[in-house]
PDB file of N, CA and C in Angstrom:
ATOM      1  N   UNK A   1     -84.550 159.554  26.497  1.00  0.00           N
ATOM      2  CA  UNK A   1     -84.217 159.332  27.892  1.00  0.00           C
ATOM      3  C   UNK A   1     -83.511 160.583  28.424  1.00  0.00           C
ATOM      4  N   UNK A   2     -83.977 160.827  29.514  1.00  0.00           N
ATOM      5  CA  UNK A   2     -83.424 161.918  30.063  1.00  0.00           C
ATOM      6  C   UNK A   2     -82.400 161.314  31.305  1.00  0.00           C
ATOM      7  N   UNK A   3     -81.449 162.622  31.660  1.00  0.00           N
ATOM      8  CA  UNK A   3     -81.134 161.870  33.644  1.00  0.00           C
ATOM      9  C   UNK A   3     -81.895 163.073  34.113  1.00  0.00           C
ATOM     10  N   UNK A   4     -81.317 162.762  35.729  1.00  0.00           N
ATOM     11  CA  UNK A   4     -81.875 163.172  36.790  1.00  0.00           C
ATOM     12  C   UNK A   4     -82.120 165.182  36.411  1.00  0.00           C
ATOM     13  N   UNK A   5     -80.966 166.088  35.785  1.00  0.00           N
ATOM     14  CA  UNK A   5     -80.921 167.163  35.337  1.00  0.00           C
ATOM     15  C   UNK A   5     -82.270 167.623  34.398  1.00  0.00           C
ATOM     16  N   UNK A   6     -82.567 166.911  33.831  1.00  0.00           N
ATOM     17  CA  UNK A   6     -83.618 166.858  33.197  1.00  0.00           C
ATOM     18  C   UNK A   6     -82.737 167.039  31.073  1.00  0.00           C
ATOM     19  N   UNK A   7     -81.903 166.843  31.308  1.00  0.00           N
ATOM     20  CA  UNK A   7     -80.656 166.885  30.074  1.00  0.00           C
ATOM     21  C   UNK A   7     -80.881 165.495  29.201  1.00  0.00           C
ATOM     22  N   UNK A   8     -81.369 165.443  27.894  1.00  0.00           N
ATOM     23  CA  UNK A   8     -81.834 164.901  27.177  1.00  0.00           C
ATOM     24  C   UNK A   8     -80.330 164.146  26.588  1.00  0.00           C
ATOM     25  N   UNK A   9     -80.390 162.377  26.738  1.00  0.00           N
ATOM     26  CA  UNK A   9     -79.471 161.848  26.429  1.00  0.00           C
ATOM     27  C   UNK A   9     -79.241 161.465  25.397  1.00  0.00           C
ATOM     28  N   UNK A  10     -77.918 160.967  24.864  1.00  0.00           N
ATOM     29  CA  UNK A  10     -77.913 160.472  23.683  1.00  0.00           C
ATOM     30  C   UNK A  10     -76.964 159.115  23.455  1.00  0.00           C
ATOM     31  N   UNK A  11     -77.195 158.287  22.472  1.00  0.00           N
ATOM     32  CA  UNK A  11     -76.426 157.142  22.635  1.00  0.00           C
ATOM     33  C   UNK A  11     -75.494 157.890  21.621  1.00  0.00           C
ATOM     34  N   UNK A  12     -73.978 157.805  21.689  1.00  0.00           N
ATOM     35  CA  UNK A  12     -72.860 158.407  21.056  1.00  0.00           C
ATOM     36  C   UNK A  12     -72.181 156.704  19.920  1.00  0.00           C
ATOM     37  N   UNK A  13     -72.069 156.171  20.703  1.00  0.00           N
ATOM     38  CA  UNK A  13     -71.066 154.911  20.120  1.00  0.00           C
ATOM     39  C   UNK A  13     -71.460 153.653  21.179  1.00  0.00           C
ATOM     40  N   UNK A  14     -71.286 152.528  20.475  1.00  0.00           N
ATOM     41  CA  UNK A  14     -71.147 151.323  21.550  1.00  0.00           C
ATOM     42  C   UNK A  14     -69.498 150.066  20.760  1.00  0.00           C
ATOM     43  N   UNK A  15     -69.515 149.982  21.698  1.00  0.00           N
ATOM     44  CA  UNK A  15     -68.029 149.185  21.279  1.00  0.00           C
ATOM     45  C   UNK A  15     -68.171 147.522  21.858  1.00  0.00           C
ATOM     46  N   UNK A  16     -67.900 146.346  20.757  1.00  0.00           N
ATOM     47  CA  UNK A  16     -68.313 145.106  21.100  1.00  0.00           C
ATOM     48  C   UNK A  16     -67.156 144.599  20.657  1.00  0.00           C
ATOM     49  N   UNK A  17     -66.724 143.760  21.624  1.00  0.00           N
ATOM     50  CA  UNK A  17     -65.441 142.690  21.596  1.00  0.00           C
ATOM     51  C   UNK A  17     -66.113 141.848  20.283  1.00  0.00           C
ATOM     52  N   UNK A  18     -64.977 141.351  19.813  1.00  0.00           N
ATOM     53  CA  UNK A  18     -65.157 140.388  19.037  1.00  0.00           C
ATOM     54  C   UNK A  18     -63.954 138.587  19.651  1.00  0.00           C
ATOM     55  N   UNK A  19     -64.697 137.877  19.238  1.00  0.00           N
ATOM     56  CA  UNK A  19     -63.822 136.579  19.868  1.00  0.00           C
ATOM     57  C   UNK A  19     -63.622 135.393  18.761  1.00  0.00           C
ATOM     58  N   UNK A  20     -64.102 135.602  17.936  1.00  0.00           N
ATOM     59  CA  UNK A  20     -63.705 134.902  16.706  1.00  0.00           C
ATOM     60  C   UNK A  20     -62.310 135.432  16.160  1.00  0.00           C
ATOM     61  N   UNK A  21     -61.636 134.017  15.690  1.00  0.00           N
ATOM     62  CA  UNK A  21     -60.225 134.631  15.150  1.00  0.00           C
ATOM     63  C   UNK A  21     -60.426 135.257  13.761  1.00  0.00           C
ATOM     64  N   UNK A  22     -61.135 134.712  12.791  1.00  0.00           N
ATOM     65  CA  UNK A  22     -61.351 135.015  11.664  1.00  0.00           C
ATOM     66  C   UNK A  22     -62.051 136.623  11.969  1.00  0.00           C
ATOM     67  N   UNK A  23     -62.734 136.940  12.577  1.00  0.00           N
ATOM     68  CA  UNK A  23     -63.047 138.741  12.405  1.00  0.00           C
ATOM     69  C   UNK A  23     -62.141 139.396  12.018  1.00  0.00           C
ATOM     70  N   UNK A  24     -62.479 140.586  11.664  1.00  0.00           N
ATOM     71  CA  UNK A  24     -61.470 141.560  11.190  1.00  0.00           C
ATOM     72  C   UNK A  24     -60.778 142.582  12.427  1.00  0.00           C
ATOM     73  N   UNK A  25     -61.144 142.438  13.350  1.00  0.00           N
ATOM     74  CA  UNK A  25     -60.973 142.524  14.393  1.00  0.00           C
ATOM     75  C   UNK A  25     -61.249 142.482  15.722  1.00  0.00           C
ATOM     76  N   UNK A  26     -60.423 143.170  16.703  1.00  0.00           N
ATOM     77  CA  UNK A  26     -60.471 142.756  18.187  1.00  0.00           C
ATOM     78  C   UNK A  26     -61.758 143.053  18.669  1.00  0.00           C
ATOM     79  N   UNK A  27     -62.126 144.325  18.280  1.00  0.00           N
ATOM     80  CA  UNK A  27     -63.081 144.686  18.706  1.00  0.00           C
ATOM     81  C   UNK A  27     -63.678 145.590  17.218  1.00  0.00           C
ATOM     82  N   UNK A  28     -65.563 146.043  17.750  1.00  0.00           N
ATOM     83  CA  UNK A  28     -66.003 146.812  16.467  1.00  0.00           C
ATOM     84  C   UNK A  28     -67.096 147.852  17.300  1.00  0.00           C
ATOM     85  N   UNK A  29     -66.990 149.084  16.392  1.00  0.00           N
ATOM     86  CA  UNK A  29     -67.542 150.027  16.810  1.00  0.00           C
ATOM     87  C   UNK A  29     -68.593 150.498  16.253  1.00  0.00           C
ATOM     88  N   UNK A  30     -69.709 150.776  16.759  1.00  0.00           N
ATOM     89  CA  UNK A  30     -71.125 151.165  16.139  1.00  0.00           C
ATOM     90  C   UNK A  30     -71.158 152.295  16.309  1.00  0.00           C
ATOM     91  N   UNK A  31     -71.480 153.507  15.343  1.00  0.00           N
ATOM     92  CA  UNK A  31     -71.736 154.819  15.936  1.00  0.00           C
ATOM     93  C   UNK A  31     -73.176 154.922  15.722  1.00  0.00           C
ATOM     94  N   UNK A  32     -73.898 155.868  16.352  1.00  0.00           N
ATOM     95  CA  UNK A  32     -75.525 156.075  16.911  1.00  0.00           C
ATOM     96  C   UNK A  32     -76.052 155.106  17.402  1.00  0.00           C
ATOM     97  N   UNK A  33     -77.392 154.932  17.258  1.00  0.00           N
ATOM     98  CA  UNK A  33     -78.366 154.412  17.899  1.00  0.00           C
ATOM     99  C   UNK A  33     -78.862 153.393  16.555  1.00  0.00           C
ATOM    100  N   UNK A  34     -79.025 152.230  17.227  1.00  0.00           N
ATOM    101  CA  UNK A  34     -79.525 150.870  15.709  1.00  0.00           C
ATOM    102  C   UNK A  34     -78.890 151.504  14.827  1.00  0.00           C
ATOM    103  N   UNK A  35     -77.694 150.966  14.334  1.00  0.00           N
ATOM    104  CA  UNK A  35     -77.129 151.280  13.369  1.00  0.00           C
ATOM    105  C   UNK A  35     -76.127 150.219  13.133  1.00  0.00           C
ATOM    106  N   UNK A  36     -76.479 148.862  12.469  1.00  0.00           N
ATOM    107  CA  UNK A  36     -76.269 147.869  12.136  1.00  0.00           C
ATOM    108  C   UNK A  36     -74.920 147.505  11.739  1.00  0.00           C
ATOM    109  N   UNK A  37     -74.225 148.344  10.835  1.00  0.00           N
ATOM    110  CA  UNK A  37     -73.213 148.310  10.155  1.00  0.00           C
ATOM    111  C   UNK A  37     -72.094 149.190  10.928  1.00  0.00           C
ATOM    112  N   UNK A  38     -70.679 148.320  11.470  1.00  0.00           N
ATOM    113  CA  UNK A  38     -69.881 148.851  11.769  1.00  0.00           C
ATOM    114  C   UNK A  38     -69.217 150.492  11.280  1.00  0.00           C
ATOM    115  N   UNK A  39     -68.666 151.483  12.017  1.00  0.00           N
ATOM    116  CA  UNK A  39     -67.696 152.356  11.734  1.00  0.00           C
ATOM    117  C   UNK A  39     -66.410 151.985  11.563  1.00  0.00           C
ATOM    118  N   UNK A  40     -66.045 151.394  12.827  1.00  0.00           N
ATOM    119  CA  UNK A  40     -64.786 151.487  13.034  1.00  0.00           C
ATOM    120  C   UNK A  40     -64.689 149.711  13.367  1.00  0.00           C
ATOM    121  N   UNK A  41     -63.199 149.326  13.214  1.00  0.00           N
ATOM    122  CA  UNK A  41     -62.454 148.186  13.830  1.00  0.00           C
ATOM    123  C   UNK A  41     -61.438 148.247  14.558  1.00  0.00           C
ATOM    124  N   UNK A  42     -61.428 147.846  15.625  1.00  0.00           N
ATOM    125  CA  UNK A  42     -59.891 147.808  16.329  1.00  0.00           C
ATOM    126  C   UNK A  42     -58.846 146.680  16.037  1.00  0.00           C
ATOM    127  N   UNK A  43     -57.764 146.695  15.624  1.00  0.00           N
ATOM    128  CA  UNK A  43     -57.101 145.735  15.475  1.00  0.00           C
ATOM    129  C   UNK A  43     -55.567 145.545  15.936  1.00  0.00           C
ATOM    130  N   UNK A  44     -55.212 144.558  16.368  1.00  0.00           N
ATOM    131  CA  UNK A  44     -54.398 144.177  17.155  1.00  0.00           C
ATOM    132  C   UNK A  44     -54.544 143.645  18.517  1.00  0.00           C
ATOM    133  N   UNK A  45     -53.780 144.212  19.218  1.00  0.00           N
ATOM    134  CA  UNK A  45     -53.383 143.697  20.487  1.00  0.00           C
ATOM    135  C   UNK A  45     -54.108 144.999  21.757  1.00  0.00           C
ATOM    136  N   UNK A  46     -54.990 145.131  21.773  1.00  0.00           N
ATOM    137  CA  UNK A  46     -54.975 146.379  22.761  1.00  0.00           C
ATOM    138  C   UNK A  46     -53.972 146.382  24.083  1.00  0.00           C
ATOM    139  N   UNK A  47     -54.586 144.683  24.751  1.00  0.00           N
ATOM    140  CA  UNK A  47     -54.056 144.569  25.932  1.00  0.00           C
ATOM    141  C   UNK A  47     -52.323 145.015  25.899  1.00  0.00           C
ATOM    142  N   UNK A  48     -51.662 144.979  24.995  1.00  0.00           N
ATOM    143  CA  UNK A  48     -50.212 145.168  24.862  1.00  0.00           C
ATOM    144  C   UNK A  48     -50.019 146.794  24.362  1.00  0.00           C
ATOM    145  N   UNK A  49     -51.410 147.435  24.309  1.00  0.00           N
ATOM    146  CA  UNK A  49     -51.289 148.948  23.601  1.00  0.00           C
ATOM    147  C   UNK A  49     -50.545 148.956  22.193  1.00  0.00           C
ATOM    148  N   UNK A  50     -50.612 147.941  21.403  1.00  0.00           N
ATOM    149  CA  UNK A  50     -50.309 147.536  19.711  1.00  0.00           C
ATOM    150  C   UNK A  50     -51.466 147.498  18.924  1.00  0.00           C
ATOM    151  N   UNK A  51     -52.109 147.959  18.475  1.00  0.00           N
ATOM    152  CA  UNK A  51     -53.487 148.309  17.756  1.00  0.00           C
ATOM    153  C   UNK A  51     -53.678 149.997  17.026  1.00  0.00           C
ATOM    154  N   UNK A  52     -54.470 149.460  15.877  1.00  0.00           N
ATOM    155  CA  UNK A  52     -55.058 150.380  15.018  1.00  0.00           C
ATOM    156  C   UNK A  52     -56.745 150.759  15.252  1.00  0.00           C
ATOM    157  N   UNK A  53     -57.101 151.914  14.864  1.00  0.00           N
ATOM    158  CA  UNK A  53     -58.610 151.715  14.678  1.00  0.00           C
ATOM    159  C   UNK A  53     -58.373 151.987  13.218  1.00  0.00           C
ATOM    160  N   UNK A  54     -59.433 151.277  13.119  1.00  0.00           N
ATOM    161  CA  UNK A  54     -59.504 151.816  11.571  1.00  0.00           C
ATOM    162  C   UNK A  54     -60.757 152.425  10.503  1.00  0.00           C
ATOM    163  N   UNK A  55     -61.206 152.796   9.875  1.00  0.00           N
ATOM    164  CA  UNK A  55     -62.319 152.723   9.350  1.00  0.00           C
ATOM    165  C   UNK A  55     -63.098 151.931   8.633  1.00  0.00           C
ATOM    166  N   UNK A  56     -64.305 151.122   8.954  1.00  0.00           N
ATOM    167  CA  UNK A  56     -64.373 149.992   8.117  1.00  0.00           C
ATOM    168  C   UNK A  56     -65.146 150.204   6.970  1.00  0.00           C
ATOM    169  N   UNK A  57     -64.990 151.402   6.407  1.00  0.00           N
ATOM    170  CA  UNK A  57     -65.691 151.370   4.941  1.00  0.00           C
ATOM    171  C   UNK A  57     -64.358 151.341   4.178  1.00  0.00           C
ATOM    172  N   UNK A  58     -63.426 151.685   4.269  1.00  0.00           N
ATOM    173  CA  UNK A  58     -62.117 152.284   3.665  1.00  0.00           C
ATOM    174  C   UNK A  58     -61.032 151.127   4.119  1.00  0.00           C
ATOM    175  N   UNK A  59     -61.204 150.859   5.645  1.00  0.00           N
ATOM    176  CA  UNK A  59     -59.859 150.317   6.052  1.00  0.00           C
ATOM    177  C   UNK A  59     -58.764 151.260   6.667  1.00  0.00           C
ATOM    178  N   UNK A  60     -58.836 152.833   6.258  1.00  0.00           N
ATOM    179  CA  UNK A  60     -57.885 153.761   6.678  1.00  0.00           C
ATOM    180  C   UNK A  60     -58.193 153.684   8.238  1.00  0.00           C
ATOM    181  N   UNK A  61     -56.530 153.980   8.542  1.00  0.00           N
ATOM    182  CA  UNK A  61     -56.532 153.599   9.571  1.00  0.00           C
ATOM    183  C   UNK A  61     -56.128 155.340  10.392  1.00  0.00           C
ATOM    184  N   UNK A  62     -57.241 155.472  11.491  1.00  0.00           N
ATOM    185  CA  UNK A  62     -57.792 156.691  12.033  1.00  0.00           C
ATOM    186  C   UNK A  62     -57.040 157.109  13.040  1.00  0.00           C
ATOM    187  N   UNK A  63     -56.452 155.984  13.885  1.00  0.00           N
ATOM    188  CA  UNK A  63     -55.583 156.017  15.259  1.00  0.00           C
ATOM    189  C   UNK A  63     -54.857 155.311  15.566  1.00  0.00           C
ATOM    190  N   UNK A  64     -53.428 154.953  15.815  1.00  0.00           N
ATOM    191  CA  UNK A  64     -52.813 154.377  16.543  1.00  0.00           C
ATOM    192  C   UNK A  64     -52.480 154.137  17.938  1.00  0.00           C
ATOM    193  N   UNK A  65     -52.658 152.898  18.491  1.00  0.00           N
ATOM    194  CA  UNK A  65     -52.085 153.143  19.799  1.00  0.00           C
ATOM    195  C   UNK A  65     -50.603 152.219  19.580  1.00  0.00           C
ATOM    196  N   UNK A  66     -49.460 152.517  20.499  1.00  0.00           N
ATOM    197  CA  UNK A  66     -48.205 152.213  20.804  1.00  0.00           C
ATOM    198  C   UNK A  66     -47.940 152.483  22.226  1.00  0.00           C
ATOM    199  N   UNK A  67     -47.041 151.751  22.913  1.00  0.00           N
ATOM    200  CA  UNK A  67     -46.252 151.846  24.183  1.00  0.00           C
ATOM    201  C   UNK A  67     -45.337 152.756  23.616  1.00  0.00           C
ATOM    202  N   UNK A  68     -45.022 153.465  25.165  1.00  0.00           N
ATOM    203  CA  UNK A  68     -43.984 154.273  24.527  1.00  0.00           C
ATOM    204  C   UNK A  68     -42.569 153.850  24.760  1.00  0.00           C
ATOM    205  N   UNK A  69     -41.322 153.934  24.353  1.00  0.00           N
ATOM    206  CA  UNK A  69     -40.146 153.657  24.907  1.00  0.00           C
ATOM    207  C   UNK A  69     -39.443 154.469  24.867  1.00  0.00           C
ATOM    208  N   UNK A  70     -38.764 154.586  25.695  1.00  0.00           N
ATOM    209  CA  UNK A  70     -37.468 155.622  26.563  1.00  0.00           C
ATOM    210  C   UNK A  70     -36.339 155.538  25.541  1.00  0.00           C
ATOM    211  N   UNK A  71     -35.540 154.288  24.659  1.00  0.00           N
ATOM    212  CA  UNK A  71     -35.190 154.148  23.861  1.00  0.00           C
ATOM    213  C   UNK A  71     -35.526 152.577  23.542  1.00  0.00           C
ATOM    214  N   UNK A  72     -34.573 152.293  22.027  1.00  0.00           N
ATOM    215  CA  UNK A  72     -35.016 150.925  21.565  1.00  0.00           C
ATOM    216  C   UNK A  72     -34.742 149.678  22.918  1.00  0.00           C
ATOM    217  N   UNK A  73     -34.272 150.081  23.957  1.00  0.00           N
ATOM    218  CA  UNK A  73     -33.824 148.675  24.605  1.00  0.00           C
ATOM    219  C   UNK A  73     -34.395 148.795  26.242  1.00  0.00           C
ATOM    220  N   UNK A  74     -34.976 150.143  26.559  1.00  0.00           N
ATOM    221  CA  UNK A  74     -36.133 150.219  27.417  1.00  0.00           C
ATOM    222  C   UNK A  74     -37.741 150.654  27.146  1.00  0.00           C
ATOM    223  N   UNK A  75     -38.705 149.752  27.284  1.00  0.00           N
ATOM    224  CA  UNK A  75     -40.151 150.450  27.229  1.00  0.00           C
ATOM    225  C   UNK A  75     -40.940 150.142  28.226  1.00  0.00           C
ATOM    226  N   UNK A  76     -41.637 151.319  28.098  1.00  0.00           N
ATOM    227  CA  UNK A  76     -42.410 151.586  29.483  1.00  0.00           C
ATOM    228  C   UNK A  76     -43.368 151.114  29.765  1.00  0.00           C
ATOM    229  N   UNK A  77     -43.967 150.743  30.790  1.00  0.00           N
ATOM    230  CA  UNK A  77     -45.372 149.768  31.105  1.00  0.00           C
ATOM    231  C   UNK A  77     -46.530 150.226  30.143  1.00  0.00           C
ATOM    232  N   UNK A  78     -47.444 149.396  30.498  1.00  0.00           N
ATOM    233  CA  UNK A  78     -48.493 149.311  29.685  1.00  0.00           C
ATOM    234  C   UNK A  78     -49.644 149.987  29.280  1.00  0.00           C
ATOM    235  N   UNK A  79     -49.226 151.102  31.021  1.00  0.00           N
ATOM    236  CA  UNK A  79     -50.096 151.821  31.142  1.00  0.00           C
ATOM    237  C   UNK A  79     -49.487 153.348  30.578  1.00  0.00           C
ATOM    238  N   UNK A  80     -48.122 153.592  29.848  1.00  0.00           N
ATOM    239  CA  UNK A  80     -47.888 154.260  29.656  1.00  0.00           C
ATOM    240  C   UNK A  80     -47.620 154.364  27.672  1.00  0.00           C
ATOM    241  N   UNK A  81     -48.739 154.756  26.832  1.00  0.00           N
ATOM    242  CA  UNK A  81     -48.621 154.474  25.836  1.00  0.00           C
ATOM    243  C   UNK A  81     -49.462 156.427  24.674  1.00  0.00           C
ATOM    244  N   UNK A  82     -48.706 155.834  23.554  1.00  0.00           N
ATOM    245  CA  UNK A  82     -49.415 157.067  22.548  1.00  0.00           C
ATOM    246  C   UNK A  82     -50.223 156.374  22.010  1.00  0.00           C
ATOM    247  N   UNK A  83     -51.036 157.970  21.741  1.00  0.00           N
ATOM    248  CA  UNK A  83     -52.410 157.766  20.912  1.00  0.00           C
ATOM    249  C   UNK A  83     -52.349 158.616  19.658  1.00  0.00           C
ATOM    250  N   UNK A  84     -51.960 158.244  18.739  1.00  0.00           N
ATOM    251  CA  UNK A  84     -51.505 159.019  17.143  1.00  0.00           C
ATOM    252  C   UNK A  84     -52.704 159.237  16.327  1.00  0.00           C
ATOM    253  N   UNK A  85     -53.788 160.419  16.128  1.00  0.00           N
ATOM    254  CA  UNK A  85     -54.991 160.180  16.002  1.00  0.00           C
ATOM    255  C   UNK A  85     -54.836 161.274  14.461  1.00  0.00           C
ATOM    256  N   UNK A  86     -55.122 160.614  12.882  1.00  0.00           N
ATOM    257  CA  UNK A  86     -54.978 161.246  11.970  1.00  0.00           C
ATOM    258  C   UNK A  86     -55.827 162.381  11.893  1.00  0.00           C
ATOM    259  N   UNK A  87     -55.736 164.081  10.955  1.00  0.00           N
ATOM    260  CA  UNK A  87     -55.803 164.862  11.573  1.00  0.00           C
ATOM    261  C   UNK A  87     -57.528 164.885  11.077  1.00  0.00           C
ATOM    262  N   UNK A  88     -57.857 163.969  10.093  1.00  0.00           N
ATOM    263  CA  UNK A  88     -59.102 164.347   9.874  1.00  0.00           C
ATOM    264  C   UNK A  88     -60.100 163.716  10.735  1.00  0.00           C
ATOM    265  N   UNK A  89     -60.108 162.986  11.415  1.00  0.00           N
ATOM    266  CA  UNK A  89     -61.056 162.610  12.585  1.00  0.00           C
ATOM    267  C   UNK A  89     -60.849 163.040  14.134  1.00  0.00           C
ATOM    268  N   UNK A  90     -61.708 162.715  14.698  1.00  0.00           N
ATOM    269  CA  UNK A  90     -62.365 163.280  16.065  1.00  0.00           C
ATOM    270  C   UNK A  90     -60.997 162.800  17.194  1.00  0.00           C
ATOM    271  N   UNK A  91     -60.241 163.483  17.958  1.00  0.00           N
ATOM    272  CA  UNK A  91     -59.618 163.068  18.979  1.00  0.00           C
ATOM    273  C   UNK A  91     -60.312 162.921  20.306  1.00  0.00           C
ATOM    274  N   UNK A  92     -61.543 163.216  20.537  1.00  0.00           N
ATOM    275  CA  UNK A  92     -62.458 162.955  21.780  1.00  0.00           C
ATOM    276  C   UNK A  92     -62.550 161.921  21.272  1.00  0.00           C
ATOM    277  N   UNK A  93     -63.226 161.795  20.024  1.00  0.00           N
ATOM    278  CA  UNK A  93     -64.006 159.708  19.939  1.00  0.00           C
ATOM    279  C   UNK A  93     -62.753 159.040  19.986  1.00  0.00           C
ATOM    280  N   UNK A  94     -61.650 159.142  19.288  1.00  0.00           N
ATOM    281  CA  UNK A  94     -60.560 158.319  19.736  1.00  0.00           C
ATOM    282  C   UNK A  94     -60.467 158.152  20.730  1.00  0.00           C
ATOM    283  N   UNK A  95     -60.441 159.003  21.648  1.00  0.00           N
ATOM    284  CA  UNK A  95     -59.674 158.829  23.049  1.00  0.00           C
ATOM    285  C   UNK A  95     -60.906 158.100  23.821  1.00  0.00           C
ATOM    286  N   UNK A  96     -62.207 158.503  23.679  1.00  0.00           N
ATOM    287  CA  UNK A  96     -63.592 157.757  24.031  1.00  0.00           C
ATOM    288  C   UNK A  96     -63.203 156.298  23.900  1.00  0.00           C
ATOM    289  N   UNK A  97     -62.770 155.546  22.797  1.00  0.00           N
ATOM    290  CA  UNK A  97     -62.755 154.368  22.327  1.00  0.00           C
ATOM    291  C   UNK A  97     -61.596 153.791  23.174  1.00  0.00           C
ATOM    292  N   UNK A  98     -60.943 154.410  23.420  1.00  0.00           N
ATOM    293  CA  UNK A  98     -59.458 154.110  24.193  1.00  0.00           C
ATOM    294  C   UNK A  98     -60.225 153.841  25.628  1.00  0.00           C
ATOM    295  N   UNK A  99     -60.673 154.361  26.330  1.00  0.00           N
ATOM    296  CA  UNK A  99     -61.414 154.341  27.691  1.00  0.00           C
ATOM    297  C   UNK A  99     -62.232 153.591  27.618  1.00  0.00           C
ATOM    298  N   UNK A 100     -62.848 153.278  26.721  1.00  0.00           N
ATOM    299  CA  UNK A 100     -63.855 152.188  26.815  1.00  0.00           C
ATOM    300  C   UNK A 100     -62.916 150.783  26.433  1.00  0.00           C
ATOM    301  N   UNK A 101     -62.142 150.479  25.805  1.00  0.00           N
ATOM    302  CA  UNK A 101     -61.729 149.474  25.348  1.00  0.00           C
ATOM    303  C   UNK A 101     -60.983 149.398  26.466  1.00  0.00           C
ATOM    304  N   UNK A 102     -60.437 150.035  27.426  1.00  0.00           N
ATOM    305  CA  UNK A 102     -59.358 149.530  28.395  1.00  0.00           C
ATOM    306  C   UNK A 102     -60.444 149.242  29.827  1.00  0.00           C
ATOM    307  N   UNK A 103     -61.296 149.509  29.690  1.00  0.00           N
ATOM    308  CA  UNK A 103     -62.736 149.150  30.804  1.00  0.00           C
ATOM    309  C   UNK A 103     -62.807 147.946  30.334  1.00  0.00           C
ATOM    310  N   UNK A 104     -63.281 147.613  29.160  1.00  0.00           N
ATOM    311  CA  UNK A 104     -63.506 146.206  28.803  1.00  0.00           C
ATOM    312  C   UNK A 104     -62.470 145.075  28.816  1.00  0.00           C
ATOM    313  N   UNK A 105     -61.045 145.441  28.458  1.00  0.00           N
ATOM    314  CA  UNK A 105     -59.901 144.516  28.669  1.00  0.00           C
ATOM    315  C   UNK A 105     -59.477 144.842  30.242  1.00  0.00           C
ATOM    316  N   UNK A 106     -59.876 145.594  31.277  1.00  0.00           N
ATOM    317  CA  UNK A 106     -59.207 145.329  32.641  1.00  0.00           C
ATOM    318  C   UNK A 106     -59.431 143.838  33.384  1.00  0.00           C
ATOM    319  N   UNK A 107     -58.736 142.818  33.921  1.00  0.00           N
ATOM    320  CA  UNK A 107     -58.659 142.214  34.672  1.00  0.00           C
ATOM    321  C   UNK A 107     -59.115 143.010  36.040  1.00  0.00           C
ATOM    322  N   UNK A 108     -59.674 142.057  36.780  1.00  0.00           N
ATOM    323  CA  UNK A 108     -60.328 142.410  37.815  1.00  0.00           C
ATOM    324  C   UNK A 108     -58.522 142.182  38.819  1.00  0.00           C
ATOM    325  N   UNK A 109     -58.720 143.635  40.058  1.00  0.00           N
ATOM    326  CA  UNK A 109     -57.658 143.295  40.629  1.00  0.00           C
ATOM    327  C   UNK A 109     -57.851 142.162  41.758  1.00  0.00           C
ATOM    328  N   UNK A 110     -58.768 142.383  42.425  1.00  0.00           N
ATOM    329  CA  UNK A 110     -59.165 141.121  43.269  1.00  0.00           C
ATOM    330  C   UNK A 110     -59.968 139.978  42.612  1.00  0.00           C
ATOM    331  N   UNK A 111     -59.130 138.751  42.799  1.00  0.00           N
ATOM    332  CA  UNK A 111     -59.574 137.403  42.687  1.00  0.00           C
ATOM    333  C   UNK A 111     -60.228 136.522  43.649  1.00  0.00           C
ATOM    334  N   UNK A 112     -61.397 136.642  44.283  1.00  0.00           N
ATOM    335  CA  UNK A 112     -61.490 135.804  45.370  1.00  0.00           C
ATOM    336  C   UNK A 112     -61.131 134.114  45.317  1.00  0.00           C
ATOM    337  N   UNK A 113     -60.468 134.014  46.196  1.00  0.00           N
ATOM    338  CA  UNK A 113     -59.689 132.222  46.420  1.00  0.00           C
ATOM    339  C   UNK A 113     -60.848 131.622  47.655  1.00  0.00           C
ATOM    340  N   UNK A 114     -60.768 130.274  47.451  1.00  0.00           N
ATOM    341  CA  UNK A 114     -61.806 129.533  47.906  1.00  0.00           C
ATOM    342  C   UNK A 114     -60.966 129.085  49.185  1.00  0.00           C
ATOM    343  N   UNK A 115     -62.082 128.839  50.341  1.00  0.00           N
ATOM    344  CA  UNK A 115     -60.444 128.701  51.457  1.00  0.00           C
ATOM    345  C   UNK A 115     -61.679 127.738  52.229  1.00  0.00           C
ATOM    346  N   UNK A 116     -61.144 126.444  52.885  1.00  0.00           N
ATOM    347  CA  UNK A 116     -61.826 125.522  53.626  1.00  0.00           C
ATOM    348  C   UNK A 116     -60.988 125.080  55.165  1.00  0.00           C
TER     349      UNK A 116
END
């Protein structure tokens, strides 16, 4: 598949919620194209920025996310958090996975209400 440039595309990663409690995690990450068997797992809490990725052949865990805090008895919103990415993997795909996972956990800001 090409776009409009005529620049030959590529599928990089796809990232799928998971909703079963028993999974190994929140979410799971496929890298390429048909490629059946997970890379990565996310685990924890994203929505709270408390989560690991991890690797799912190993389990090592590749990235952290955390909120950050000012000290132990102030922390900062939700939207303000680190990304601790170990030194042997990719900090674009981390941060890729971070943007996509916070697309997929956004609440919509408008709710339409029913009015008679």
């Amino acid at each position: 598949e090409t776009d409009s440039r005529g620049i030959q595309a590529r599928h990089l990663f796809s990232i799928k919620k998971r909703y079963a409690v028993r999974n190994k995690g929140q979410a799971v990450v496929f890298i390429g194209e048909n490629f059946p068997v997970p890379a990565f797992y996310v685990e924890g809490d994203y929505n709270k920025r408390s989560c690991k990725i991890r690797l799912a052949a190993t389990r090592e865990v590749a990235a952290e996310i955390r909120r950050k805090q000012v000290n132990p008895a102030i922390m900062l919103g939700s939207d303000v958090f680190s990304l601790i990415v170990r030194p042997d993997f990719d900090n674009e795909m981390m941060m890729a996975f971070i943007i996509v996972m916070d697309r997929m956990s956004r609440k919509p800001l408008f709710i339409p209400a029913l009015c008679y």
